[in-house]
C-alpha atoms as a PDB file:
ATOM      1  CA  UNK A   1       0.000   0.000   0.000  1.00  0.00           C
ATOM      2  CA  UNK A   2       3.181   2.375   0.698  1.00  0.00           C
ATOM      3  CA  UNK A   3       4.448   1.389  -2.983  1.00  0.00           C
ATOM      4  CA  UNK A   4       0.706   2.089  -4.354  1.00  0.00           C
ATOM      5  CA  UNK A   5      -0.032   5.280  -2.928  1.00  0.00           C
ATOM      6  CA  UNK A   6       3.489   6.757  -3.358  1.00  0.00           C
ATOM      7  CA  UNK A   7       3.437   6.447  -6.917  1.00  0.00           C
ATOM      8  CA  UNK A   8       0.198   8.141  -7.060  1.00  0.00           C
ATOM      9  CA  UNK A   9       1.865  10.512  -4.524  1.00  0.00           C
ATOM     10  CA  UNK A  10       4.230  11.580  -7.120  1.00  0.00           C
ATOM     11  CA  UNK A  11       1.835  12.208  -9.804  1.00  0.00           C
ATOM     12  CA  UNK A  12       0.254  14.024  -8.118  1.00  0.00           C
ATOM     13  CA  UNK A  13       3.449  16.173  -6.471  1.00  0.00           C
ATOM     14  CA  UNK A  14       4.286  16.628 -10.327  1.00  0.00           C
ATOM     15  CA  UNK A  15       0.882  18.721 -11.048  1.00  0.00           C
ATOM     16  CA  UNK A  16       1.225  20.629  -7.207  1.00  0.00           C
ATOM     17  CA  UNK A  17       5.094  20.492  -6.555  1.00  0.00           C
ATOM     18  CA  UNK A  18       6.135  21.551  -9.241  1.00  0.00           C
ATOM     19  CA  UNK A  19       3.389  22.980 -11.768  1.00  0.00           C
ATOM     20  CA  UNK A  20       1.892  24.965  -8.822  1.00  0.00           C
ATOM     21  CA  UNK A  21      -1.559  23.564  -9.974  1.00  0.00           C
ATOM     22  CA  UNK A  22      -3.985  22.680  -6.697  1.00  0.00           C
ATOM     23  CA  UNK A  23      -5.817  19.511  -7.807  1.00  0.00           C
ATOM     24  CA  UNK A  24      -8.460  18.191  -4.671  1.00  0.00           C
ATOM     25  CA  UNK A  25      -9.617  15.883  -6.933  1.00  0.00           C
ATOM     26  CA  UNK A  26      -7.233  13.072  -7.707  1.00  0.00           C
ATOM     27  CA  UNK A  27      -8.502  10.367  -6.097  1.00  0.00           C
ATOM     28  CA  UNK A  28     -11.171  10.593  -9.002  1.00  0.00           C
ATOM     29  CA  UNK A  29      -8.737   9.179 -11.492  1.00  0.00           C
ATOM     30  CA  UNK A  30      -7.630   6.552  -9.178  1.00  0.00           C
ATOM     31  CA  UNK A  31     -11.159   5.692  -9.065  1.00  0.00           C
ATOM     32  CA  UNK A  32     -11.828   6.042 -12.796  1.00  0.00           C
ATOM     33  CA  UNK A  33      -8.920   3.378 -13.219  1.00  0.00           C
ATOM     34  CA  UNK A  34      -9.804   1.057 -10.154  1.00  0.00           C
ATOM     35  CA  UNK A  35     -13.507   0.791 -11.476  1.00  0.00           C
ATOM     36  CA  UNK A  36     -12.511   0.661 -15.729  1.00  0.00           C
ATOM     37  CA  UNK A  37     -10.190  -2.837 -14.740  1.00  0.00           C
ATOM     38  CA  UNK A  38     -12.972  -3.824 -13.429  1.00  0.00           C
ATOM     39  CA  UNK A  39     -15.788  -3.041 -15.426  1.00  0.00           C
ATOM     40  CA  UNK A  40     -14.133  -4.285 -18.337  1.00  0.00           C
ATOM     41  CA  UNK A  41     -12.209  -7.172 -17.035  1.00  0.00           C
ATOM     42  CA  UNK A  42     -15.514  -8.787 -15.194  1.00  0.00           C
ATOM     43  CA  UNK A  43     -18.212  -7.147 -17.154  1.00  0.00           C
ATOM     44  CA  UNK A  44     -17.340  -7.054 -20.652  1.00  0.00           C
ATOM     45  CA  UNK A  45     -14.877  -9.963 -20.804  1.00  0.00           C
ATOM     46  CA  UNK A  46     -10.968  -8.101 -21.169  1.00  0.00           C
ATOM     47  CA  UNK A  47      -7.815  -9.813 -20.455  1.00  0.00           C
ATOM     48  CA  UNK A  48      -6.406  -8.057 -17.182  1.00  0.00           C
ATOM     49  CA  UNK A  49      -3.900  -6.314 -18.748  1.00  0.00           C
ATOM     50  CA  UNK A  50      -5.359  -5.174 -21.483  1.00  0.00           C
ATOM     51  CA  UNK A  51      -8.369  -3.766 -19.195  1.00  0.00           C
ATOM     52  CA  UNK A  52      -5.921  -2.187 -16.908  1.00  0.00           C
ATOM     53  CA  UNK A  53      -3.803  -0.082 -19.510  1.00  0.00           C
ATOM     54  CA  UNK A  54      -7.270   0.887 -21.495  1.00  0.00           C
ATOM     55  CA  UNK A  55      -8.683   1.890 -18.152  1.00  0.00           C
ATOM     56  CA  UNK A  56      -5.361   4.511 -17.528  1.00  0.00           C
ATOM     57  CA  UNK A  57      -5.629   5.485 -21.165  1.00  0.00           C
ATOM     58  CA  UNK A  58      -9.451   6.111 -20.678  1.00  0.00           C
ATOM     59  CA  UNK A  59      -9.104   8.540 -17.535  1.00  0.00           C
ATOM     60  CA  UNK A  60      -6.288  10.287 -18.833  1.00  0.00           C
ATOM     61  CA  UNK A  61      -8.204  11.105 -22.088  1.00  0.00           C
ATOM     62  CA  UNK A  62     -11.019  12.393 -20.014  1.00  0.00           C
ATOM     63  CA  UNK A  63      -8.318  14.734 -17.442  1.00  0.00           C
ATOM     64  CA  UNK A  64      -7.040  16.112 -21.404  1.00  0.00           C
ATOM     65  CA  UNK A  65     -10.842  16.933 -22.429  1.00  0.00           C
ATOM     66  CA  UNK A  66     -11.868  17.797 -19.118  1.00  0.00           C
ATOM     67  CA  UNK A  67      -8.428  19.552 -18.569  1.00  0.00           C
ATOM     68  CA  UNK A  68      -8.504  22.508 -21.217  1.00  0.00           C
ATOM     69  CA  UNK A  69     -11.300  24.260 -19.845  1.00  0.00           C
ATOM     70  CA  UNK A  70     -10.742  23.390 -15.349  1.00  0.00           C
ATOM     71  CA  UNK A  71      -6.892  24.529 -16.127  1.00  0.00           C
ATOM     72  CA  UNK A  72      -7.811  27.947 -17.171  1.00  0.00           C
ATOM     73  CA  UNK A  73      -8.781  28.490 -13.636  1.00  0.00           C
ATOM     74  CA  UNK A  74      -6.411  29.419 -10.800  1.00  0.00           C
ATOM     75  CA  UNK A  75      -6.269  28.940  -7.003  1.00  0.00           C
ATOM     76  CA  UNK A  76      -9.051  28.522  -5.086  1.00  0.00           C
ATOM     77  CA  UNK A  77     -11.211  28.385  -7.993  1.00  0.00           C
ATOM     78  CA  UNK A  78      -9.137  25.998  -9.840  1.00  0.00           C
ATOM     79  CA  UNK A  79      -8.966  23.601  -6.324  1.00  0.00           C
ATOM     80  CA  UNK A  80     -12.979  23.440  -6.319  1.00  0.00           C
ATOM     81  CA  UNK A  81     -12.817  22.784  -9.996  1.00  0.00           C
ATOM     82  CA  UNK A  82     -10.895  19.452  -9.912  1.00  0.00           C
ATOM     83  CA  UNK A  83     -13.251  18.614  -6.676  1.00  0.00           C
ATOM     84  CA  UNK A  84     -16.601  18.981  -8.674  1.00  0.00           C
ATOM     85  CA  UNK A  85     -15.085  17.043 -10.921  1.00  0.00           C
ATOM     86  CA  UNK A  86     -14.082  14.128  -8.500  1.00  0.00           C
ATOM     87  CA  UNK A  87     -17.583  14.456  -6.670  1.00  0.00           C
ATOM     88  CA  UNK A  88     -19.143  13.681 -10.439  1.00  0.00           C
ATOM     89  CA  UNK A  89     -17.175  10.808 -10.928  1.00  0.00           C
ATOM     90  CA  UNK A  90     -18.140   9.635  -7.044  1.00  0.00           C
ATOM     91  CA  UNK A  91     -21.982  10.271  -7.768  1.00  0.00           C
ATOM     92  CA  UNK A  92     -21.815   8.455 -10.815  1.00  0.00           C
ATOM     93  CA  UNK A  93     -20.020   5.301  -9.592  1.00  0.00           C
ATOM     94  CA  UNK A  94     -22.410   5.363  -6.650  1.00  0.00           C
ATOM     95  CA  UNK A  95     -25.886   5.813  -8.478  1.00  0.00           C
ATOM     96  CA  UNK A  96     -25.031   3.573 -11.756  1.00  0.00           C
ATOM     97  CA  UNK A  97     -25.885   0.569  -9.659  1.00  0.00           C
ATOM     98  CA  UNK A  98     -26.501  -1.732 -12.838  1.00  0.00           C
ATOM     99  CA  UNK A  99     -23.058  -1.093 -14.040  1.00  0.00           C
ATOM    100  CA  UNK A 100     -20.510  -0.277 -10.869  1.00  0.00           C
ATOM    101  CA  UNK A 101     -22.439  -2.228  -8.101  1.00  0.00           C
ATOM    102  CA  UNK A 102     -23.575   1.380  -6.342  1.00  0.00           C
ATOM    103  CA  UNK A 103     -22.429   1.548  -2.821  1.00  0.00           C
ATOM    104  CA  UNK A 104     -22.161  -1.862  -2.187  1.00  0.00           C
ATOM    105  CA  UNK A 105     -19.152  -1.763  -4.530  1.00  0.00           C
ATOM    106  CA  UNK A 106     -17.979  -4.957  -6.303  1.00  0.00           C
ATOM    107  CA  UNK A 107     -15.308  -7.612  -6.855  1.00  0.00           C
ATOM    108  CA  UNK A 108     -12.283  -7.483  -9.467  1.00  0.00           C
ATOM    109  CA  UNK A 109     -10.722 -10.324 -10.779  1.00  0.00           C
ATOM    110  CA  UNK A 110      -7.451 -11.668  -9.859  1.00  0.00           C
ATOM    111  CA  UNK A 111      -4.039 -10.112 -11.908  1.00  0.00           C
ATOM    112  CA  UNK A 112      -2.593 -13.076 -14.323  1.00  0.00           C
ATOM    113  CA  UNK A 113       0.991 -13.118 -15.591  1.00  0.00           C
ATOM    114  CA  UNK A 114       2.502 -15.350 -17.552  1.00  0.00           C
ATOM    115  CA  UNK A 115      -0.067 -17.723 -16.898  1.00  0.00           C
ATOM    116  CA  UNK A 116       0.274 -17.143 -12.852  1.00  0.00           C
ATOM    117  CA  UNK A 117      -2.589 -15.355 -10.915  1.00  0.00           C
ATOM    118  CA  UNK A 118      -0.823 -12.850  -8.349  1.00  0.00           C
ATOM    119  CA  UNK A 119      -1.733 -14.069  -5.091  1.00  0.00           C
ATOM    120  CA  UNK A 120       1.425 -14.116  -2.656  1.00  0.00           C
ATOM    121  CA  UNK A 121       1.636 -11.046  -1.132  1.00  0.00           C
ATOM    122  CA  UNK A 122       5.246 -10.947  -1.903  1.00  0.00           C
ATOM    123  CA  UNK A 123       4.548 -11.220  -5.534  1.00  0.00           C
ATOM    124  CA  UNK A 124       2.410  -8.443  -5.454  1.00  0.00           C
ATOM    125  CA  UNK A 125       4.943  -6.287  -3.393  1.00  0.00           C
ATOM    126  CA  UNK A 126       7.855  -6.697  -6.143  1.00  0.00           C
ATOM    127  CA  UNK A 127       5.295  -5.723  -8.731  1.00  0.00           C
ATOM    128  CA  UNK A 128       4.206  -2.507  -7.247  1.00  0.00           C
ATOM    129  CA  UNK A 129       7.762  -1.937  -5.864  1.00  0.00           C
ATOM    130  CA  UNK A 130       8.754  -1.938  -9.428  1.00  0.00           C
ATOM    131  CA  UNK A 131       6.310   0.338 -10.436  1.00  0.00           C
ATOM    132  CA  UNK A 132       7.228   2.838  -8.230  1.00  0.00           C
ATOM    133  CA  UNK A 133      10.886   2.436  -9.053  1.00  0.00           C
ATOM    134  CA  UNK A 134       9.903   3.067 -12.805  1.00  0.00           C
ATOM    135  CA  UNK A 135       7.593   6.382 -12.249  1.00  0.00           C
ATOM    136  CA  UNK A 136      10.632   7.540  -9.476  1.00  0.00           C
ATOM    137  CA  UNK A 137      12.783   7.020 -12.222  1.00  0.00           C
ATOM    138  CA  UNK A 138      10.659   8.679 -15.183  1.00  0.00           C
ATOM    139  CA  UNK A 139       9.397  11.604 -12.984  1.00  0.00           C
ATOM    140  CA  UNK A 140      13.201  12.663 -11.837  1.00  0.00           C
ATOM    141  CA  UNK A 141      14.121  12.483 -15.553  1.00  0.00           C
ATOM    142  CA  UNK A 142      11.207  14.494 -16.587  1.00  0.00           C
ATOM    143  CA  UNK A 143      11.950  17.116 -13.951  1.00  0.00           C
ATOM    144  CA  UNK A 144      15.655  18.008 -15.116  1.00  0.00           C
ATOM    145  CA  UNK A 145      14.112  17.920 -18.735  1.00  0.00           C
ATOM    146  CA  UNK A 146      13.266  21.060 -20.517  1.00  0.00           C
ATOM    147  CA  UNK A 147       9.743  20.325 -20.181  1.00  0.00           C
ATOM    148  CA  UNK A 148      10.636  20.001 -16.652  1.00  0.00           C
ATOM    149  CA  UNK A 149      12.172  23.749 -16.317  1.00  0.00           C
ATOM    150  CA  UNK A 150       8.771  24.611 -17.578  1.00  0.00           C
ATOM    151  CA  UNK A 151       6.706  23.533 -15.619  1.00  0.00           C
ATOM    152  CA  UNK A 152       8.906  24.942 -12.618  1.00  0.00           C
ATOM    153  CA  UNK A 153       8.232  28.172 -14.379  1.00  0.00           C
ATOM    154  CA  UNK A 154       4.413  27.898 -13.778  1.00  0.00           C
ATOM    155  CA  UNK A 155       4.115  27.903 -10.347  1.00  0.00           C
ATOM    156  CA  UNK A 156       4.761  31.912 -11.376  1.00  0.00           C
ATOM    157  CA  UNK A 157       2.518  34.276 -13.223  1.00  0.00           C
ATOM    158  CA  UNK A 158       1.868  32.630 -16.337  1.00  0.00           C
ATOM    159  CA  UNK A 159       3.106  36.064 -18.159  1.00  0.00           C
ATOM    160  CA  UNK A 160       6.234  35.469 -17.173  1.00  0.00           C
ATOM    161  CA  UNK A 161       6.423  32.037 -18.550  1.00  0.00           C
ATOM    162  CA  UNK A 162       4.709  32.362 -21.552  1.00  0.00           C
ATOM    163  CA  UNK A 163       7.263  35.544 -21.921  1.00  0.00           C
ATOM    164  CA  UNK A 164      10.459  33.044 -22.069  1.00  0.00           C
ATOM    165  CA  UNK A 165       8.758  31.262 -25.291  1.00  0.00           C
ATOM    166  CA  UNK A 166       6.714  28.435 -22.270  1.00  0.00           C
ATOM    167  CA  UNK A 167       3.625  27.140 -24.160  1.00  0.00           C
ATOM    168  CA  UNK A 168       1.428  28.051 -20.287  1.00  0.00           C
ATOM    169  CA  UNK A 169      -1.651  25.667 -21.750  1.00  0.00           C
ATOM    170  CA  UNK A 170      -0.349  23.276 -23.485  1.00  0.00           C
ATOM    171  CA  UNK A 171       2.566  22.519 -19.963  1.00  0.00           C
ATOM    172  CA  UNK A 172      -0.271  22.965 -17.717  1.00  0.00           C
ATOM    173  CA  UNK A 173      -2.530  20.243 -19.855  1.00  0.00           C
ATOM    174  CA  UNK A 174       0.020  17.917 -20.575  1.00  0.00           C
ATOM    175  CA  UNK A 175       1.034  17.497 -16.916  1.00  0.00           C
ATOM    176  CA  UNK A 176      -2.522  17.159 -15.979  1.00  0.00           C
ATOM    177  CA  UNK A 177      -3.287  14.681 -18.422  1.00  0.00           C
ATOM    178  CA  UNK A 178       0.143  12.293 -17.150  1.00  0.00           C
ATOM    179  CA  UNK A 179      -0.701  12.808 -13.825  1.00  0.00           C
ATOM    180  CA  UNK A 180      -3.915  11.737 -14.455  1.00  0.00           C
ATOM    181  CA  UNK A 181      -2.956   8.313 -16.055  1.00  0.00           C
ATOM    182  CA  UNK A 182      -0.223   7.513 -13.632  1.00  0.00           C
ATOM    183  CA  UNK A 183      -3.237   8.037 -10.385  1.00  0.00           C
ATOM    184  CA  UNK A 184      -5.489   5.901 -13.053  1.00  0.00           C
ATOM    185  CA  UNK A 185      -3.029   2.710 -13.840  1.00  0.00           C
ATOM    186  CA  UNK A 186      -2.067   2.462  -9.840  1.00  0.00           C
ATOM    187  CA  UNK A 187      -5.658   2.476  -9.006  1.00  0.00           C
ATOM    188  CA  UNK A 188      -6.366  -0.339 -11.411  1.00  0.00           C
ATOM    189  CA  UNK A 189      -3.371  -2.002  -9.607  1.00  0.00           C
ATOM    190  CA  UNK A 190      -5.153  -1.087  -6.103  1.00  0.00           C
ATOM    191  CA  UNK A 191      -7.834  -2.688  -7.113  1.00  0.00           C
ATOM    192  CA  UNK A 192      -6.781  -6.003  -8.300  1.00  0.00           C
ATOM    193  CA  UNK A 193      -4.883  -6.138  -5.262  1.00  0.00           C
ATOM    194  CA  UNK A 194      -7.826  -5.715  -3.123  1.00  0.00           C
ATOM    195  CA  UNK A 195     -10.136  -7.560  -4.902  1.00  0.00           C
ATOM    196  CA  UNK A 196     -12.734  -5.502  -4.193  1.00  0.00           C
ATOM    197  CA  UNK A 197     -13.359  -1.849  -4.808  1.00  0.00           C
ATOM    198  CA  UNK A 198     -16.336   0.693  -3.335  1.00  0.00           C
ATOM    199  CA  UNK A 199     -16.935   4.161  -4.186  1.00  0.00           C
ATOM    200  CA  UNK A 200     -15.352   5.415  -0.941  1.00  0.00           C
ATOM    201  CA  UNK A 201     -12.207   5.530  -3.732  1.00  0.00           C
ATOM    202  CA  UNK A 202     -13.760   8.937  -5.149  1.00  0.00           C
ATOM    203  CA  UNK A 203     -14.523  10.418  -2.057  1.00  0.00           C
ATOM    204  CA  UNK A 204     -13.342  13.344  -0.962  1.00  0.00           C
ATOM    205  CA  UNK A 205     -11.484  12.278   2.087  1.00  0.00           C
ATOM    206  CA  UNK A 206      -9.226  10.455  -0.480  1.00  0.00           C
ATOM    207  CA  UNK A 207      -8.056  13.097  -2.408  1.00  0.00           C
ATOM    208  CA  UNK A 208      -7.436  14.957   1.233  1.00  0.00           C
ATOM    209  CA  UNK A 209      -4.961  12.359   2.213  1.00  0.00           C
ATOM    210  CA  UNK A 210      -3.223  12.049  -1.518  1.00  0.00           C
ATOM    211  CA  UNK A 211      -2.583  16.051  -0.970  1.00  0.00           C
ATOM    212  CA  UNK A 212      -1.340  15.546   2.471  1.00  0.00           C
ATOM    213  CA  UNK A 213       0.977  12.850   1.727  1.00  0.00           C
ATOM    214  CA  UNK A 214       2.140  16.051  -0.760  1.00  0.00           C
ATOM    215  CA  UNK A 215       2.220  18.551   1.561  1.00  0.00           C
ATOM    216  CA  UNK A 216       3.505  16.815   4.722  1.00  0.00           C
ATOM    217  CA  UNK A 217       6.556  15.102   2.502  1.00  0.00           C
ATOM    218  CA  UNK A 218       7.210  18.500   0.750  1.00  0.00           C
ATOM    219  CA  UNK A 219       6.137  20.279  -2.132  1.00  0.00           C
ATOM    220  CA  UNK A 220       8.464  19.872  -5.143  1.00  0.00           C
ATOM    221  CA  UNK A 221      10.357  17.047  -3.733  1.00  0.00           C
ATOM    222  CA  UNK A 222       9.755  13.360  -5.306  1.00  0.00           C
ATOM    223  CA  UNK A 223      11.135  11.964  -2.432  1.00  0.00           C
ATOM    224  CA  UNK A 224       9.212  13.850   0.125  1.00  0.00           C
ATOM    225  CA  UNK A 225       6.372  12.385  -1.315  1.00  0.00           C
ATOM    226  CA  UNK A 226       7.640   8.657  -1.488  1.00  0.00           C
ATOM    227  CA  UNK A 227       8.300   9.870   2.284  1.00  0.00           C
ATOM    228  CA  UNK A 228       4.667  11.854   2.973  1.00  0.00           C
ATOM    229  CA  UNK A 229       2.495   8.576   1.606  1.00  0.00           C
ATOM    230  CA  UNK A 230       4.629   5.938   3.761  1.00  0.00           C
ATOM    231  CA  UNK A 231       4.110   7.988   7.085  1.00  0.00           C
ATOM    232  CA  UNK A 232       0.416   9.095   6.401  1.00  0.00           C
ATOM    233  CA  UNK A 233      -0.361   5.339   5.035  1.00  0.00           C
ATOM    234  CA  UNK A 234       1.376   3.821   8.111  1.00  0.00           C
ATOM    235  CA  UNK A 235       0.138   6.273  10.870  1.00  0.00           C
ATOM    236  CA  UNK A 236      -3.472   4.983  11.148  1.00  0.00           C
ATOM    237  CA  UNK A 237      -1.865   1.632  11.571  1.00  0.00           C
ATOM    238  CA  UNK A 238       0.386   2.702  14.119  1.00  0.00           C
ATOM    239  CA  UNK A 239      -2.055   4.554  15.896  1.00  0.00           C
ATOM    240  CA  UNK A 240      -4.478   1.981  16.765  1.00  0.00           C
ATOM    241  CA  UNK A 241      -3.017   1.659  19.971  1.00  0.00           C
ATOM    242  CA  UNK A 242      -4.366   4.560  21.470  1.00  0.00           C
ATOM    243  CA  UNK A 243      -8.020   3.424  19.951  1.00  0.00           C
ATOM    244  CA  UNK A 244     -10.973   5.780  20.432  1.00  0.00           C
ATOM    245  CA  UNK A 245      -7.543   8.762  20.576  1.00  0.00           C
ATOM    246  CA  UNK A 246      -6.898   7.709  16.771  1.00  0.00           C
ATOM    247  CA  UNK A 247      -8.292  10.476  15.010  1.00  0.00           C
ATOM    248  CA  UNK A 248      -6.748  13.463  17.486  1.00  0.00           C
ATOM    249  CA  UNK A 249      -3.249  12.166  17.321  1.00  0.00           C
ATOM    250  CA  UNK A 250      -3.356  11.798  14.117  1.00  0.00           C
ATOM    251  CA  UNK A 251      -4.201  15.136  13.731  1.00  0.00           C
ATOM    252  CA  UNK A 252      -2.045  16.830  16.176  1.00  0.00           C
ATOM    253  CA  UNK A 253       0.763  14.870  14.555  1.00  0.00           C
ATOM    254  CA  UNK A 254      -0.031  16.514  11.275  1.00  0.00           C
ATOM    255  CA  UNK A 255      -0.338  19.726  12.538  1.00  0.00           C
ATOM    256  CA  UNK A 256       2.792  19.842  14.165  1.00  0.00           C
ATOM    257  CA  UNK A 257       4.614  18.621  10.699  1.00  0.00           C
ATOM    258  CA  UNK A 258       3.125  21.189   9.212  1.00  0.00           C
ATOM    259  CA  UNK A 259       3.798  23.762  12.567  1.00  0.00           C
ATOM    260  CA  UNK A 260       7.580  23.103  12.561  1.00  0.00           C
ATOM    261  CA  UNK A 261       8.449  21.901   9.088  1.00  0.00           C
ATOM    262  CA  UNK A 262       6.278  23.947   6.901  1.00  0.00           C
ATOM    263  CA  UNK A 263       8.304  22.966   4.149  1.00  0.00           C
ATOM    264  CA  UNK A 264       7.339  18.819   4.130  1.00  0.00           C
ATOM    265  CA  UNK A 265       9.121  16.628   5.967  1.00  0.00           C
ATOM    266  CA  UNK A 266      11.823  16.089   3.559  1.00  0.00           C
ATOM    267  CA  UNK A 267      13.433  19.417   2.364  1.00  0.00           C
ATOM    268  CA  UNK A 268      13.300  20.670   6.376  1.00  0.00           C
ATOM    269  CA  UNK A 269      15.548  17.304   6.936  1.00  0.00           C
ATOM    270  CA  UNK A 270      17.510  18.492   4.227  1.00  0.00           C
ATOM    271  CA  UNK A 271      18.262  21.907   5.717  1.00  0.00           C
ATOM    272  CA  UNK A 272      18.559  20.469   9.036  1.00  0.00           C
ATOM    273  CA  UNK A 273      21.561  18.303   8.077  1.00  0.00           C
ATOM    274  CA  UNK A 274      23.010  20.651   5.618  1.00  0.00           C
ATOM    275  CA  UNK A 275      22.979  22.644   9.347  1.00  0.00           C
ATOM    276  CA  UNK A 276      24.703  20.099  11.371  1.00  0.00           C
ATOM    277  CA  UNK A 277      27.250  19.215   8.468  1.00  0.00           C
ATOM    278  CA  UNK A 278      27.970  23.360   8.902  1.00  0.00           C
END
């Protein structure tokens, strides 16, 4: 689950971190590619991995239609933008009972390679180990590309940008639209895992905790966010010790991350060493 929601972590870090664009809606497009594996695989007959790669190319199409008009927006506006957009997707998967099971959810087949159906635990962890190895690996390449530069340069006044020769809307739509499909293939991957997927994967307390792990492992920093989804996926775990107290230290704990390292956990490390080496 680390592995799983740190590679959707860093999708979405690309579009905040370092595009500057607020998204509160990306557990939509997890959603969109949990519930399109499974829709097709069960439903309609698809090979796994055929249903799992048309699923992530299906949701990122929709973030590039949906995307040209939502990214014109900024700020506040363009935050409440990509959340009517997720709550759409959650109504829908909720009231098309006929076709996504409603709120009772439903089941998704079982992941076969090479003739094996992933079952072991350990098999599983490799896979989506490797996955997040790969997007680590692709996202630090893209960032130190030129296209990378660019979309540094829109976390600015897109004046500026478009000033140095920065095509604003096609940057801003292209990250969108990748973002999109990465949150969309790991979701399909969530779900096979599971075996069994409800619309609770739209809702908006998802996309909260997909920011947070952001925001709490640092803005702008692909590790931070490896870092931000393995402590905010692990805390609840952690903190059922302390039972009906779950919820409050949870919270305090976040608040004072984001008290004394307003930065994200990572980058106020960073300084903090760079200190003590000093």
């Amino acid at each position: 689950m680390i592995c799983i929601n740190a590679t959707i972590a860093i999708s979405l870090n690309l579009l905040m971190g370092y595009a500057g664009q607020i998204s509160l809606g990306h557990a939509g497009f997890v959603a969109l590619g949990a519930y399109g594996t499974a829709i097709l695989s069960s439903r309609y007959g698809w090979p796994v991995p055929l249903a799992l790669l048309g699923s992530a190319a299906g949701a990122a199409f929709i973030a590039f239609i949906v995307g040209r008009p939502i990214l014109r927006l900024k700020g506040y506006y363009l935050a409440l933008a990509t959340l009517a957009l997720s709550m759409i997707i959650y109504l829908v998967i909720s009231n098309e009972v006929w076709l996504t099971g409603g709120p009772e959810g439903m089941a998704v087949p079982g992941l076969e390679l090479f003739a094996v159906t992933l079952t072991d635990p350990a098999h599983w962890y490799w896979l989506v180990a490797i996955l997040l190895l790969l997007v680590f690996w692709l996202s630090t390449n893209l960032i130190n590309s030129p296209l990378g530069r660019a979309l540094r340069a829109l976390e600015g006044p897109d004046a500026v940008a478009g000033s140095v020769g920065i095509n604003v809307a096609w940057s801003k739509l292209l990250v969108f639209t990748l973002s999109a499909l990465v949150a969309a293939l790991m979701g399909g991957f969530l779900a096979l895992y599971a075996g069994f997927i409800s619309p609770s994967l739209a809702d908006f307390m998802h996309s909260i905790e997909l920011v947070l792990m952001v925001l709490v492992g640092g803005l702008g920093s692909v590790v931070g966010a490896i870092i931000g989804a393995a402590l905010i996926t692990l805390l609840p775990q952690v903190l059922t010790v302390v039972e009906e107290y779950e919820t409050l230290v949870f919270g305090l704990i976040l608040i004072g991350v984001m008290m004394f390292m307003p930065r994200g956990l990572q980058p106020s490390l960073v300084n903090i060493w760079r200190r003590i080496k000093r």
